[in-house]
N, C-alpha and C. Protein backbone atom coordinates (compact mmCIF):
# COMPACT_ATOMS: atom_id res chain seq x y z
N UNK A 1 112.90 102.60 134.02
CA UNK A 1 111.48 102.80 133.77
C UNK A 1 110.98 101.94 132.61
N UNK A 2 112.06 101.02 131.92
CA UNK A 2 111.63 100.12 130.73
C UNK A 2 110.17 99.16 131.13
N UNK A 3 110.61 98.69 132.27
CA UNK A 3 108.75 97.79 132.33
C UNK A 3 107.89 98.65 132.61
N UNK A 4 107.89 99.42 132.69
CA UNK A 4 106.14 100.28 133.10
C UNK A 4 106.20 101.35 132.33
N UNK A 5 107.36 101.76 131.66
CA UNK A 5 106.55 102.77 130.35
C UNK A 5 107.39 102.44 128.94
N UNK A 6 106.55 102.22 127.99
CA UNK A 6 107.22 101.76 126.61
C UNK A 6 107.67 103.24 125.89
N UNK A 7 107.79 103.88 126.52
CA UNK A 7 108.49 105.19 126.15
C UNK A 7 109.67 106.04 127.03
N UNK A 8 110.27 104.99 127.64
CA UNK A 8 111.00 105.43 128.60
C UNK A 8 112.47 106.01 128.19
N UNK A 9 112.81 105.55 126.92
CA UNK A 9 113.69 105.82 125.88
C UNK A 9 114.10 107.52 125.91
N UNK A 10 112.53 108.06 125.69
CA UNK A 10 112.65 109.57 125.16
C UNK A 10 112.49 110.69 126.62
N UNK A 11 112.32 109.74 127.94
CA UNK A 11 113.05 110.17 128.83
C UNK A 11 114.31 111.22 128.97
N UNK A 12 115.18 111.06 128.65
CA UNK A 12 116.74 111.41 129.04
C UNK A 12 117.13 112.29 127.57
N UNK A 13 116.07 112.36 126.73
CA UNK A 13 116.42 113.71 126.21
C UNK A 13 115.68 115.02 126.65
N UNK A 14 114.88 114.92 127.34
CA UNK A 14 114.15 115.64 128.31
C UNK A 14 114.98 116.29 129.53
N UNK A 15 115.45 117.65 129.35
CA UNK A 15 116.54 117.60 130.45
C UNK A 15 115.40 117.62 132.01
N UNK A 16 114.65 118.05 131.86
CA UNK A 16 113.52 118.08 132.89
C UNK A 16 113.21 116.50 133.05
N UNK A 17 113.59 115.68 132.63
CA UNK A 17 113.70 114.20 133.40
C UNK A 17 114.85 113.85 133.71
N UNK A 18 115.75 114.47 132.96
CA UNK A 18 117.09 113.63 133.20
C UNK A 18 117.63 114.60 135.08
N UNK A 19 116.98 115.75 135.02
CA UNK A 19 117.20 116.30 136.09
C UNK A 19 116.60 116.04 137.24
N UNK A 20 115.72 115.71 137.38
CA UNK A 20 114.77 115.31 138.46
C UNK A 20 115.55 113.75 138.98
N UNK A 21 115.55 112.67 137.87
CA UNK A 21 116.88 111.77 138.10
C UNK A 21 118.15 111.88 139.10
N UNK A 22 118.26 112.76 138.74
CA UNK A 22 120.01 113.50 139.03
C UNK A 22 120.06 113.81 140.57
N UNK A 23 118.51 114.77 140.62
CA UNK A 23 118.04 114.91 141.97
C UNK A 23 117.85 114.19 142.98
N UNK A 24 116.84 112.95 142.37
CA UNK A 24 116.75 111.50 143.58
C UNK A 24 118.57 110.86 143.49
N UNK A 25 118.93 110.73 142.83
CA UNK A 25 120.19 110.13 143.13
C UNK A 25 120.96 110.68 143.56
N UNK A 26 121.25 112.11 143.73
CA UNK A 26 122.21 113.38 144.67
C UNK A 26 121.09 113.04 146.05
N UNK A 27 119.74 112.98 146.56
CA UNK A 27 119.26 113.03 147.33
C UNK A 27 119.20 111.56 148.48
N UNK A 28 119.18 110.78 146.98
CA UNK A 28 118.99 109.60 148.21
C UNK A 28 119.67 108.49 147.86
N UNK A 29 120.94 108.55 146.78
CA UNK A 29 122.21 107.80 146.74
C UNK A 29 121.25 106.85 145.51
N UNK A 30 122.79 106.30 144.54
CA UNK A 30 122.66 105.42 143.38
C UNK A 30 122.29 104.07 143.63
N UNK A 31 122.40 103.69 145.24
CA UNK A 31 121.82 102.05 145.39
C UNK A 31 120.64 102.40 145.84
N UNK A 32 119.85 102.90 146.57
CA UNK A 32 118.53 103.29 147.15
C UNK A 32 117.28 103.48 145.84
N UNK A 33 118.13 104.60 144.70
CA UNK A 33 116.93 104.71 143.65
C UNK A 33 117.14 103.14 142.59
N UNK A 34 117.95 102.98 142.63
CA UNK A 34 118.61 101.39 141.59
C UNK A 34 117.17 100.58 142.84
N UNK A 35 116.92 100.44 143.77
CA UNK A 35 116.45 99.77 144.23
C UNK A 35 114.58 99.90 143.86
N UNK A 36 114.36 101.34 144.04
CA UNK A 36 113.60 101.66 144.19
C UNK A 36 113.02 101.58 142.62
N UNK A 37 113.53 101.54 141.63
CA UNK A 37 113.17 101.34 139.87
C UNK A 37 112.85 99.84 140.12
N UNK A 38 113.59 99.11 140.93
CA UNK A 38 113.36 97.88 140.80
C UNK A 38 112.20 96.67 141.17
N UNK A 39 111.51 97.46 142.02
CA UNK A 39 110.53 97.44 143.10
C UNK A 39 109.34 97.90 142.31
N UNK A 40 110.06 99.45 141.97
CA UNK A 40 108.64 100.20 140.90
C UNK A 40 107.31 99.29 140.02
N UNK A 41 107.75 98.61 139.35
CA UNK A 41 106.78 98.16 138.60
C UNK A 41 105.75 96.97 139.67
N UNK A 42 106.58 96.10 140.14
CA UNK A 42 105.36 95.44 141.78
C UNK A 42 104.31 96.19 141.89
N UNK A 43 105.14 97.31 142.94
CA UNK A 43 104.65 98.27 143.84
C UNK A 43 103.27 99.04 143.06
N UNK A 44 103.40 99.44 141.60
CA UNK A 44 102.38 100.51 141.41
C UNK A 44 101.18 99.42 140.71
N UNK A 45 101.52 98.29 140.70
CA UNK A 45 100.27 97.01 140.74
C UNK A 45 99.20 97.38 141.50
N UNK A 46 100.04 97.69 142.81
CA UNK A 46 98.90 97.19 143.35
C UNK A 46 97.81 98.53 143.68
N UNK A 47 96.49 97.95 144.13
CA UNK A 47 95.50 99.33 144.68
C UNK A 47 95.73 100.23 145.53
N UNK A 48 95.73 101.15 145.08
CA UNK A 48 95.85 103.06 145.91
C UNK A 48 97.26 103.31 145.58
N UNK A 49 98.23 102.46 145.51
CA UNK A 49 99.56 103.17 144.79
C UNK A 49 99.73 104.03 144.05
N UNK A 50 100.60 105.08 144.00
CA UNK A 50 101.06 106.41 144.12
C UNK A 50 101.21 105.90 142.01
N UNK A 51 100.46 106.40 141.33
CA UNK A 51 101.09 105.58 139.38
C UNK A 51 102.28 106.71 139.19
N UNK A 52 103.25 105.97 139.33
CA UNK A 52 104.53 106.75 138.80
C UNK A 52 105.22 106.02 137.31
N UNK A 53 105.83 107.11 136.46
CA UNK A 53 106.13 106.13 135.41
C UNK A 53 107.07 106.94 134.49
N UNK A 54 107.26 108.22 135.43
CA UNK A 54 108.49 108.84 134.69
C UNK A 54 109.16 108.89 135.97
N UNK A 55 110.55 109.89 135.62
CA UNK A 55 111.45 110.21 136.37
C UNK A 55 110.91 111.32 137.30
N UNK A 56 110.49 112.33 136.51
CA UNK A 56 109.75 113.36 137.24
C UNK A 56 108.61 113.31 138.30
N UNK A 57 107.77 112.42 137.78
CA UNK A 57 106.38 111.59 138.58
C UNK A 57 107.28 111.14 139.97
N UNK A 58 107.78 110.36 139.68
CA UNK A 58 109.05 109.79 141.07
C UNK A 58 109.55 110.89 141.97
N UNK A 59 110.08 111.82 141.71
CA UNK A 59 110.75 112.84 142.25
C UNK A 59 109.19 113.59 142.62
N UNK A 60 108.04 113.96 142.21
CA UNK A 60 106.82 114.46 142.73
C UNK A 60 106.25 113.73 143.91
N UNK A 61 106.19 112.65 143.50
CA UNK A 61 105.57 111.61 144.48
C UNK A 61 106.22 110.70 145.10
N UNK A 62 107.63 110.83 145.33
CA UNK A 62 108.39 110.23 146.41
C UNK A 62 107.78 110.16 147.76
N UNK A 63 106.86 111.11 148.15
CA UNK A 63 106.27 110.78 149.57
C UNK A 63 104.95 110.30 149.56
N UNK A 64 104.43 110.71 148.63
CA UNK A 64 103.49 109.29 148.19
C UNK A 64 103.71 107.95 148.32
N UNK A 65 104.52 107.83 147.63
CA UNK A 65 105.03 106.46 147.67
C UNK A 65 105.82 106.27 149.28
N UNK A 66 106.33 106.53 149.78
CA UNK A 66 107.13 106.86 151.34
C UNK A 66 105.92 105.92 151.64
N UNK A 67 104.57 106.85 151.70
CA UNK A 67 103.69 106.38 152.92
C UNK A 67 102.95 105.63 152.29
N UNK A 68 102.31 105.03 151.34
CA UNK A 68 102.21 104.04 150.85
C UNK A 68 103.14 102.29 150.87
N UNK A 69 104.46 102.35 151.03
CA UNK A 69 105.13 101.69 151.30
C UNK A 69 105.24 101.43 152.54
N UNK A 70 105.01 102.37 153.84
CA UNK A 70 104.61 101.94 155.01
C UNK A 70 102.49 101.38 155.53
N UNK A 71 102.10 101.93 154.58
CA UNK A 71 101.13 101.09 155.20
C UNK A 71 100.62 100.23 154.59
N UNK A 72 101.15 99.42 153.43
CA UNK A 72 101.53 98.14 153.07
C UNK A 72 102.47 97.61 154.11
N UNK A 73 103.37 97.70 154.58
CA UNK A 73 104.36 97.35 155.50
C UNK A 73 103.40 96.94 156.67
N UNK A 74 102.60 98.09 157.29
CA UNK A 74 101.79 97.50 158.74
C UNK A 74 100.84 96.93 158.13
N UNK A 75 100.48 97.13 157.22
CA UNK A 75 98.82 95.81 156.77
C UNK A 75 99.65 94.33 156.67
N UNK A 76 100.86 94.62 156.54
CA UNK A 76 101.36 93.19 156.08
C UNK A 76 102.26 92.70 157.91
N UNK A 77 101.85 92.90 158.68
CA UNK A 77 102.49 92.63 159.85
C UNK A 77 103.99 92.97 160.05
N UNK A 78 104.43 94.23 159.81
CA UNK A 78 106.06 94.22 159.60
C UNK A 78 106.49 94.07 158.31
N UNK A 79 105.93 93.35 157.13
CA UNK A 79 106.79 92.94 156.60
C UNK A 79 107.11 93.92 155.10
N UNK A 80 107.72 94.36 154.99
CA UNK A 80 107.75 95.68 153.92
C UNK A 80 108.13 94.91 152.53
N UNK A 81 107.49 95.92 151.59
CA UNK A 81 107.28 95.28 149.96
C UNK A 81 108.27 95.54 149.09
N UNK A 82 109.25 96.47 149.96
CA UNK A 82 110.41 96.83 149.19
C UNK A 82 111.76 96.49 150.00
N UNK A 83 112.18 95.51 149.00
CA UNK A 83 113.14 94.26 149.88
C UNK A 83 114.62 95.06 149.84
């Protein structure tokens, strides 16, 4: 979460972030969310995107973002924004 929040530090003493964390990565595996942090800062550029910027926000709005990432995907002919 270092590029999109300059407080991302005081994160992970928060057990209520460090848990929600714990959650997407028991839920949807350590390469999928590694991917998905990586993408994060692009993705919430652009207009109507889901603004996520903690750990917790992520784990709330994972399906936000879901369907947001697909209809960027069909506006873009197939081609999806998260590589």
């Amino acid at each position: 979460f270092k590029p999109i929040n300059p407080s991302y530090d005081n994160f992970f003493k928060h057990k209520v972030q460090r848990a929600a964390l714990e959650r997407l990565v028991k839920r949807l595996g350590i390469e999928k969310v590694q991917m998905i942090l990586k993408e994060l800062p692009r993705i919430i550029e652009k207009p109507y995107a889901p603004r996520i910027s903690s750990p917790l926000q992520l784990e709330s709005k994972l399906g936000d973002l879901i369907t947001f990432i697909k209809q960027e995907k069909s506006k873009n002919g197939g081609v999806t924004i998260i590589r």
